[in-house]
Protein backbone atom coordinates (compact mmCIF):
# COMPACT_ATOMS: atom_id res chain seq x y z
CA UNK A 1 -30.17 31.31 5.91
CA UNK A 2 -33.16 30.32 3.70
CA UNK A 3 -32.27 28.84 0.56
CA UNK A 4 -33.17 31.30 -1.93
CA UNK A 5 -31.25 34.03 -0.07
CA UNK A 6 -28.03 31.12 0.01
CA UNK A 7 -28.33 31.30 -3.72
CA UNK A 8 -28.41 34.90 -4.14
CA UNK A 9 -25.61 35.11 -1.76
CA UNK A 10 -23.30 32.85 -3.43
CA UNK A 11 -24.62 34.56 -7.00
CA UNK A 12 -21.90 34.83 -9.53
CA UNK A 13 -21.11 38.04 -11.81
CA UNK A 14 -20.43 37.50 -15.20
CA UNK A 15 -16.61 39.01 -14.49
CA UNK A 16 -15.82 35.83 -12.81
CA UNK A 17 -18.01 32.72 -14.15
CA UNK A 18 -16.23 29.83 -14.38
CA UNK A 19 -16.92 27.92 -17.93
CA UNK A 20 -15.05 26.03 -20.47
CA UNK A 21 -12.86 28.60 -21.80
CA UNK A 22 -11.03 28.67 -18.30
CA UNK A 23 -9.57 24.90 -18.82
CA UNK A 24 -6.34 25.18 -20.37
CA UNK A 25 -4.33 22.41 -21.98
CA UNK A 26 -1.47 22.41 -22.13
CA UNK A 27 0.45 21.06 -25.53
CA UNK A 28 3.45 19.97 -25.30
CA UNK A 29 6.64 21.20 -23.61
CA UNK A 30 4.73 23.83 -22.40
CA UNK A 31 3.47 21.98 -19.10
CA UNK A 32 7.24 21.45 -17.92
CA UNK A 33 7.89 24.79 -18.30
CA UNK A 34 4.53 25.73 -16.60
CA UNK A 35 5.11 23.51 -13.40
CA UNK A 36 8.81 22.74 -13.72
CA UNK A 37 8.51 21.22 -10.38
CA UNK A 38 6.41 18.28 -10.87
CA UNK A 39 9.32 16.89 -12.86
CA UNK A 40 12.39 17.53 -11.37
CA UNK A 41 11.05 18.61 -8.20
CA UNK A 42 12.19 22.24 -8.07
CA UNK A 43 13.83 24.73 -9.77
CA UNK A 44 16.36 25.65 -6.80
CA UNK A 45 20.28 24.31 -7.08
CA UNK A 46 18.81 20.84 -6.82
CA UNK A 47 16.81 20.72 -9.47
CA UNK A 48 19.31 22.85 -12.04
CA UNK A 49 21.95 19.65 -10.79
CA UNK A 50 18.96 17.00 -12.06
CA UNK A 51 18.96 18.21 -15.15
CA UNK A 52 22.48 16.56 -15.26
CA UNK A 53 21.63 13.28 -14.06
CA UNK A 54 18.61 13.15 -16.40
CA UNK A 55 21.02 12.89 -19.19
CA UNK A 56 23.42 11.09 -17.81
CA UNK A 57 20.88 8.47 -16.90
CA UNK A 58 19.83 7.75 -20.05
CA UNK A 59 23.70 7.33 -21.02
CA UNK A 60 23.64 4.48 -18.37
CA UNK A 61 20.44 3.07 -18.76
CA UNK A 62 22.96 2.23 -22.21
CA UNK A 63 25.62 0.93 -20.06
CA UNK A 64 23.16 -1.18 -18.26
CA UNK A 65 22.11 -2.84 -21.45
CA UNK A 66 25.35 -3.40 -22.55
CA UNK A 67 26.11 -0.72 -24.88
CA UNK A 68 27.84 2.04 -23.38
CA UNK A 69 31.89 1.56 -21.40
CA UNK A 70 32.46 5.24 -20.95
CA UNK A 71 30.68 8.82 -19.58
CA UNK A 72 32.42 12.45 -19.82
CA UNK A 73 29.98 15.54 -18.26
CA UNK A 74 32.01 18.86 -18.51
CA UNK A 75 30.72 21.54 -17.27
CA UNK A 76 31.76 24.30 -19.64
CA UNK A 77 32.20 28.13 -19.73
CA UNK A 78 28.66 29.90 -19.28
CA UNK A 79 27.40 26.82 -17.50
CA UNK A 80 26.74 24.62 -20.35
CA UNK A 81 26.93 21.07 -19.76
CA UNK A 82 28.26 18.46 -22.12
CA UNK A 83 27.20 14.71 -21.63
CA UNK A 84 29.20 12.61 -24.19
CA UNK A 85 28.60 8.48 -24.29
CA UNK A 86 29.47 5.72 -26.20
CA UNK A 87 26.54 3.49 -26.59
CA UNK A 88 24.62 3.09 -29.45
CA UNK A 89 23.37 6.57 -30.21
CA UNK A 90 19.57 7.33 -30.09
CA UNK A 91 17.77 6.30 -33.24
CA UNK A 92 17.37 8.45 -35.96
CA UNK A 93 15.31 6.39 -38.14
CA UNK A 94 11.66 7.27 -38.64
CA UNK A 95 8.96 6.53 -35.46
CA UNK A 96 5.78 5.26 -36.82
CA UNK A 97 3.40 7.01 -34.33
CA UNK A 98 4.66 10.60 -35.29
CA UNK A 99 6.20 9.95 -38.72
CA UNK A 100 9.22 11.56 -36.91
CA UNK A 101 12.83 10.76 -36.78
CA UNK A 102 12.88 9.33 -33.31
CA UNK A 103 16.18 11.65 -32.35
CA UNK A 104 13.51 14.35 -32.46
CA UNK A 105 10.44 12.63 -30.67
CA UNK A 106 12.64 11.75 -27.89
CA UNK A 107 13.42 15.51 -27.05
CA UNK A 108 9.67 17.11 -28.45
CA UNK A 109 7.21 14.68 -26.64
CA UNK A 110 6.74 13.47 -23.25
CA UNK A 111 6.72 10.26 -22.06
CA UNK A 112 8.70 9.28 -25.84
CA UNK A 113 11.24 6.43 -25.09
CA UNK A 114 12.46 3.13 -25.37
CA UNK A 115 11.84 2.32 -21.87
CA UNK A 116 8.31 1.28 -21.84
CA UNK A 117 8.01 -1.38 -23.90
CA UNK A 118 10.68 -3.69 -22.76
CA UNK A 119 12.46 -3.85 -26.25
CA UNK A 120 14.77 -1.17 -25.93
CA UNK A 121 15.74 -1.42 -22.31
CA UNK A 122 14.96 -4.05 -19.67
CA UNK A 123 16.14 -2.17 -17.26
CA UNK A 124 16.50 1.84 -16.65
CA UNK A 125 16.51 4.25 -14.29
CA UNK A 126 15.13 6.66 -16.74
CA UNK A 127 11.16 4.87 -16.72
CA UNK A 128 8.86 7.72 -17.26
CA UNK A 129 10.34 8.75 -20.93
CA UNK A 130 10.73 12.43 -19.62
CA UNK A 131 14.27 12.95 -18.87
CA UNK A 132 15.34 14.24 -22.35
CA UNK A 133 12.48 16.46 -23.34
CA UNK A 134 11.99 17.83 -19.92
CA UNK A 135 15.97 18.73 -20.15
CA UNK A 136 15.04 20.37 -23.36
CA UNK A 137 12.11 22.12 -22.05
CA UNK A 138 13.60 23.53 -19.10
CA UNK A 139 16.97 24.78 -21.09
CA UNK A 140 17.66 28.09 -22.81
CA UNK A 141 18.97 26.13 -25.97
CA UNK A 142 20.09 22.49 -26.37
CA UNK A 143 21.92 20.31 -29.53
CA UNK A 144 22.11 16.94 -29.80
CA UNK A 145 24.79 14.89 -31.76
CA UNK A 146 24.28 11.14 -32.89
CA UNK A 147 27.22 9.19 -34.24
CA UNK A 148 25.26 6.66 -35.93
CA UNK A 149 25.77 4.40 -39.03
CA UNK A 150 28.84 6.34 -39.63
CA UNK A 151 27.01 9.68 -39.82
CA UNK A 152 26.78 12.68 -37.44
CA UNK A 153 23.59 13.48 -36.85
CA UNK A 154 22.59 17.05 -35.42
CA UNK A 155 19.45 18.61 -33.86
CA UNK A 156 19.07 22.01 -32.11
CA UNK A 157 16.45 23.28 -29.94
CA UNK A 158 15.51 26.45 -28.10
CA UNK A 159 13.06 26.11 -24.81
CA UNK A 160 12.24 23.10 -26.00
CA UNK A 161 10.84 24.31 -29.55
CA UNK A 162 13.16 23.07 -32.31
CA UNK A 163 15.09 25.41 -34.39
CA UNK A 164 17.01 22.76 -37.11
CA UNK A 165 15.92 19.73 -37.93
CA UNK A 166 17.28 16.67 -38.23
CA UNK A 167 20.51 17.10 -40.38
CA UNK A 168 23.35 15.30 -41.22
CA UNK A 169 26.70 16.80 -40.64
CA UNK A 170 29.22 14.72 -40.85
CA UNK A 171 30.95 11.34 -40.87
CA UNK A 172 32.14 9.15 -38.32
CA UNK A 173 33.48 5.60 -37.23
CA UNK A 174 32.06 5.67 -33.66
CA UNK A 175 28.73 5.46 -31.95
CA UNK A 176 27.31 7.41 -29.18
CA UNK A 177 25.14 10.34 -28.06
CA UNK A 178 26.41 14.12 -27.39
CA UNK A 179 24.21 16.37 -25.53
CA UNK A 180 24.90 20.26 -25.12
CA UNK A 181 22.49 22.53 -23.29
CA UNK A 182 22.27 25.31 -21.86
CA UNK A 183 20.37 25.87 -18.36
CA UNK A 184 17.24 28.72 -18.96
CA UNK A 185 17.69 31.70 -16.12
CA UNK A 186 13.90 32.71 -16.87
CA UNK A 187 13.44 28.94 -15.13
CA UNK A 188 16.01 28.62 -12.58
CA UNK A 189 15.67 32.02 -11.53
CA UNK A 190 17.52 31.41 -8.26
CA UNK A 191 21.15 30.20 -9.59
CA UNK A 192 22.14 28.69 -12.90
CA UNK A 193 25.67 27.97 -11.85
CA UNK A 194 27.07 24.53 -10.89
CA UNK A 195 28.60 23.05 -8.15
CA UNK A 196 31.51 20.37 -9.49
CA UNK A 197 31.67 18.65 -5.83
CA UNK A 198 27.37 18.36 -6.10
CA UNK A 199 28.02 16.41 -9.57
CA UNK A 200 31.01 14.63 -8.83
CA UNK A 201 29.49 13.06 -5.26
CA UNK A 202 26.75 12.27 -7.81
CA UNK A 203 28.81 10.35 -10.66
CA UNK A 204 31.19 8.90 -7.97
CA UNK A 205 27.97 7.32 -7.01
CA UNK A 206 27.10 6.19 -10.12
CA UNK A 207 30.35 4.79 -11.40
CA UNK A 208 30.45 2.51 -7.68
CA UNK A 209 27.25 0.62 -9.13
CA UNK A 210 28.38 0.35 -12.58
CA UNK A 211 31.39 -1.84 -11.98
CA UNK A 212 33.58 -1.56 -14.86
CA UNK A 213 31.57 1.81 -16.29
CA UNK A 214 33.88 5.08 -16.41
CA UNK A 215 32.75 7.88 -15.93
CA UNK A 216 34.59 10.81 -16.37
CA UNK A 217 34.19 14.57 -15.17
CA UNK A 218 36.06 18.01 -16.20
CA UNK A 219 35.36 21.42 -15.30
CA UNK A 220 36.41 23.69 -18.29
CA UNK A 221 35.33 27.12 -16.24
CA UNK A 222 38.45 29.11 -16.34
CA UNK A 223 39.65 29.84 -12.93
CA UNK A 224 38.20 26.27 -11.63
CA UNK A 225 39.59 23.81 -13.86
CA UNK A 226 39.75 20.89 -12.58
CA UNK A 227 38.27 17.06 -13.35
CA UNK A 228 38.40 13.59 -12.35
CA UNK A 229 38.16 9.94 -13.94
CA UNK A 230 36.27 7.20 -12.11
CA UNK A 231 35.92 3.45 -12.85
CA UNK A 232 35.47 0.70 -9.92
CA UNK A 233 35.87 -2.65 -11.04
CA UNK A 234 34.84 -3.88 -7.52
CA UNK A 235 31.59 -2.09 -7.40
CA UNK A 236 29.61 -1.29 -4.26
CA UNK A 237 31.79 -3.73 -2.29
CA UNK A 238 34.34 -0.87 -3.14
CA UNK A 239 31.73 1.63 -2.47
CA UNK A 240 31.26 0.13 1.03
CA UNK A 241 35.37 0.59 2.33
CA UNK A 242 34.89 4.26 0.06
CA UNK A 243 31.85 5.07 2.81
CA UNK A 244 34.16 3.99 5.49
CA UNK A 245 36.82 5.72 5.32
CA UNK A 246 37.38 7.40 8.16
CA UNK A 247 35.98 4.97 10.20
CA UNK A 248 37.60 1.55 11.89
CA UNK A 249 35.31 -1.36 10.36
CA UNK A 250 35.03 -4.39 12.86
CA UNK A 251 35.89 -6.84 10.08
CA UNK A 252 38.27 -6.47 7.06
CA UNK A 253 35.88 -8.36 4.79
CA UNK A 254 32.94 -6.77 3.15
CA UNK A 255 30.11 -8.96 3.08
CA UNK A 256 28.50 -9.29 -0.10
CA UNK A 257 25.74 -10.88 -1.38
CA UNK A 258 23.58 -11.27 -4.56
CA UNK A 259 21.12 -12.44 -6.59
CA UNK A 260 18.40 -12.68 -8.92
CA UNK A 261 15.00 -14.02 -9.99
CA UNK A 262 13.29 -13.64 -12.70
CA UNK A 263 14.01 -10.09 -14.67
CA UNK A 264 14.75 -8.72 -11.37
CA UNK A 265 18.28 -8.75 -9.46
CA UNK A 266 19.65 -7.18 -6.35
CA UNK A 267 23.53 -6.88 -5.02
CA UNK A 268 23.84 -5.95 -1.13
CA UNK A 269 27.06 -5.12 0.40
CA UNK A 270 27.72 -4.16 4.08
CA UNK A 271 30.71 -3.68 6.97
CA UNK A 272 30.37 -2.51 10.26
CA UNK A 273 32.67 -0.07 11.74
CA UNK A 274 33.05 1.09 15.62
CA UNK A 275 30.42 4.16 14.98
CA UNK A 276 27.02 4.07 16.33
CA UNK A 277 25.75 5.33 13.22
CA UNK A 278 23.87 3.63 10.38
CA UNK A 279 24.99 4.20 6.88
CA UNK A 280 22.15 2.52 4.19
CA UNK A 281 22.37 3.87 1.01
CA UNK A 282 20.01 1.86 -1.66
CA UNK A 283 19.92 2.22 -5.32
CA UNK A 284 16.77 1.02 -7.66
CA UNK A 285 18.09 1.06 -11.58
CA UNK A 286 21.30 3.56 -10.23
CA UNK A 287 18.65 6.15 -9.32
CA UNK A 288 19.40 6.98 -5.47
CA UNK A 289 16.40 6.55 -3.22
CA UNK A 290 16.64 8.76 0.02
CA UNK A 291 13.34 8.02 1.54
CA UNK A 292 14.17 4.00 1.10
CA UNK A 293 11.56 1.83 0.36
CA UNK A 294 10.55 -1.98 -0.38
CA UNK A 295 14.42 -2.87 -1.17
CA UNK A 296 15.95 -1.55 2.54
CA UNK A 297 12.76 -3.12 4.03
CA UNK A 298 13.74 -6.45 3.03
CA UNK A 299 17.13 -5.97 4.10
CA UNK A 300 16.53 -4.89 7.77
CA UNK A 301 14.18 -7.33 7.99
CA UNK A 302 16.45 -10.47 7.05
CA UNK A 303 19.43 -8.68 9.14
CA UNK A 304 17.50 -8.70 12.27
CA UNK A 305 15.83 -12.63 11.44
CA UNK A 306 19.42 -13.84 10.60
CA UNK A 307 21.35 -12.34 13.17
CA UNK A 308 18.78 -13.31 15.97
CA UNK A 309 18.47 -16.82 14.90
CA UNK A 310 22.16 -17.15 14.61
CA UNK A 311 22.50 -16.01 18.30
CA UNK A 312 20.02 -18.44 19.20
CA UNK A 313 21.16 -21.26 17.41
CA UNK A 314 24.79 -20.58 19.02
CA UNK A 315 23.49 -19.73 22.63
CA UNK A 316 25.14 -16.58 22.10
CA UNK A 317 21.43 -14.97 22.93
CA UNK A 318 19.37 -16.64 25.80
CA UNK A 319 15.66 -18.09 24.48
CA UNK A 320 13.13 -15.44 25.30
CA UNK A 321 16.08 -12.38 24.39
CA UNK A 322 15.54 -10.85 21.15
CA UNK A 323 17.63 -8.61 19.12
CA UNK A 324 16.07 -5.37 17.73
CA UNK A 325 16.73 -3.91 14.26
CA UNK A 326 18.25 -1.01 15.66
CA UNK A 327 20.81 -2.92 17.31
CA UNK A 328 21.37 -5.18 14.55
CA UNK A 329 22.40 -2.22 12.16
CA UNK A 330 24.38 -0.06 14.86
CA UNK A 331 27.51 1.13 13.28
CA UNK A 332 26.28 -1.05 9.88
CA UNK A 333 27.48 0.87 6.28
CA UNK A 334 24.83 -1.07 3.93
CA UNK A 335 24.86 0.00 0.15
CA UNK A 336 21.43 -1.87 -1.82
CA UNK A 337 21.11 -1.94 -5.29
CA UNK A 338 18.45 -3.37 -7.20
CA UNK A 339 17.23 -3.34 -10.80
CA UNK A 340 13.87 -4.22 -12.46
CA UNK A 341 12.25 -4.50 -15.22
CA UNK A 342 9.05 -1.92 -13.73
CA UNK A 343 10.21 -0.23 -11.47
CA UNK A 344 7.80 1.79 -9.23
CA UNK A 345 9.27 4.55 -8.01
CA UNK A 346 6.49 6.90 -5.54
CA UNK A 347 6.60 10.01 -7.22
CA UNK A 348 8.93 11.75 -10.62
CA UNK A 349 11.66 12.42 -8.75
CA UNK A 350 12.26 8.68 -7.76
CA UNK A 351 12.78 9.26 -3.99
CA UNK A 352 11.06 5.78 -2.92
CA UNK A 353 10.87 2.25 -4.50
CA UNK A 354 7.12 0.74 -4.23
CA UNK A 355 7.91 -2.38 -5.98
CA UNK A 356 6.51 -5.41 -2.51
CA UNK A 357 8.06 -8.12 -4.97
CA UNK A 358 11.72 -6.62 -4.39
CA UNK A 359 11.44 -6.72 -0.99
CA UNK A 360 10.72 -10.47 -0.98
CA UNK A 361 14.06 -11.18 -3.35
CA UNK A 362 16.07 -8.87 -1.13
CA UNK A 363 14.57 -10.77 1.81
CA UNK A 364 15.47 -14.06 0.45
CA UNK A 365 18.84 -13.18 -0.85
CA UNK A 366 20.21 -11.74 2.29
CA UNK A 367 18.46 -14.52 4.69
CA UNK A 368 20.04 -17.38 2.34
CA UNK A 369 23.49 -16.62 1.89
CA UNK A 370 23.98 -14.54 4.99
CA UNK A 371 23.53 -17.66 7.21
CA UNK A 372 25.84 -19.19 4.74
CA UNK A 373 28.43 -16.65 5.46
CA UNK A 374 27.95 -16.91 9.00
């Protein structure tokens, strides 16, 4: 086709000219509510259940810095969820940036949070600053309470717009945060009711890596009342026998092992059992990472090192035989869990851990005191 006719061809009426006034940009809230799936990856059951953990994870990103003992989530009447904690309460004092109180920033503006400079948190599973405003955005109406300085402290919202401002309610001799909202149907158009055994599985979790942390969860919905408390002072070691259950593990013991360099720590804890199954669950910051990543590369590496150099060193294995890593972790229930100071989790919904420096630690950890153990 000659070049002129190429041009004429691909020639453009004015209905349909593509100029400036067809970028949009979004301000605000309003891109969470436009593509609710590039934060909390969809807007099915799954992602109307992250909207929990979202607050609840900044209520342990508390615990984790010291502040915070105890968690309650109800899930009320109507499907409103309740997240009450006892850390320190979000500020309310003025932010500089926005001239602000910070109680509102923290629910109005993305990527507003004391997770990025170090200061407020040195570690959290929360990283991207998102978790409270996207809640807010993606909810039909939300209120938070701060018992602070021996005030109450109350702001409301609606779709993420506020509707009262910061105002002062009350008094009080605690400290903590109290979130109420409400999921939006127009957003989670496919079910906005929850599932107590999705949540509890969830917090179960959470309380196994927070040793000492309880975390506490009722269902007010009449006809489905029901609740439980949760605290493990052993941790993931208790998390491993929990996992094993109904399995026979090959050695009462569980193995665990720790350490740390640096602002960065890891805790690994493992059994086998007379299954041919692997069980790894790992953990970055509390947040649950399906797809794995640096931390359970580290591990299955050192396993497989350790154990063949072991059987070597013993004559248990002859000199050219080798041990593979999938034989080294049949039947093995491994739970990981690591926190850092930046994490880098591959994508918003934290399914992967990209940090290569964790996988050296873990590495290290499990190759030193492993052949210790052994």
């Amino acid at each position: 086709m000659a070049e002129n006719e190429l041009l004429n061809s691909t020639a453009v009426d004015a209905a349909n000219e593509y100029d400036a006034s067809e970028i949009q940009v979004l301000e605000g809230l309003e891109a969470v509510r436009k593509r609710p799936g590039m934060y909390i990856g969809s807007t099915s059951t799954s992602g109307l259940h992250h909207l929990v953990y979202e607050i609840v994870d900044n209520a342990i990103d508390e615990a984790l810095a010291g502040y915070c003992t105890e968690i309650l989530v109800q899930i009320n009447e109507g499907d409103t969820i309740t997240v009450v904690d006892n850390g320190r309460g979000i500020p309310v004092d003025i932010q500089a940036q926005t001239g602000k109180p910070a109680l509102e920033v923290v629910y109005t503006i993305l990527h507003a949070g004391g997770k990025f400079g170090g200061g407020g948190y040195k570690v959290s599973g929360g990283l991207h600053g998102v978790g409270g405003s996207v809640v807010n955005a993606l909810s039909e109406w939300m209120e938070v309470r701060v018992h602070k300085n021996g005030n109450i402290y109350e702001v409301k919202f609606a779709r993420g717009s506020m509707t009262q401002e910061m105002t002062i309610i009350g008094t009080t001799d605690k400290t903590g945060t109290e979130v109420v909202f409400k999921p939006d149907p127009e957003m989670f158009t496919d079910t906005t009711v929850y599932d107590y055994d999705i949540l509890h599985t969830r917090l179960r979790e959470e309380a196994f890596l927070n040793a000492g942390l309880r975390i506490s969860i009722q269902d007010r919905r009449e006809g489905r009342e029901q609740g439980d408390e949760m605290c493990y002072e052993g941790g993931i070691r208790e998390f491993v026998t929990f996992l094993n259950t109904n399995k026979t593990p090959l050695h009462d013991q569980v193995i665990y092992v720790a350490g740390q360099k640096d602002d960065a720590m890891a805790e690994i804890a493992f059994q086998y059992n007379d299954s041919y199954n692997e069980t790894i669950l790992s953990f970055a910051n509390n947040v649950h990472t399906p797809e794995g990543g640096m931390h359970e590369d580290g591990f299955k590496r050192a396993l497989t090192n350790v154990l063949n150099a072991y059987g070597k060193k013993y004559k248990i294995l002859k000199d050219d035989d080798k041990v593979s890593g999938e034989d080294c972790r049949e039947g093995i229930t491994v739970v990981i869990s690591v926190k850092l100071t930046e994490a880098q989790f591959e994508g918003q919904t934290k399914a992967k851990l990209g940090n290569s420096e964790i996988r050296t630690l873990v590495n290290n950890i499990v190759s030193d005191k492993l052949e210790a153990f052994l």
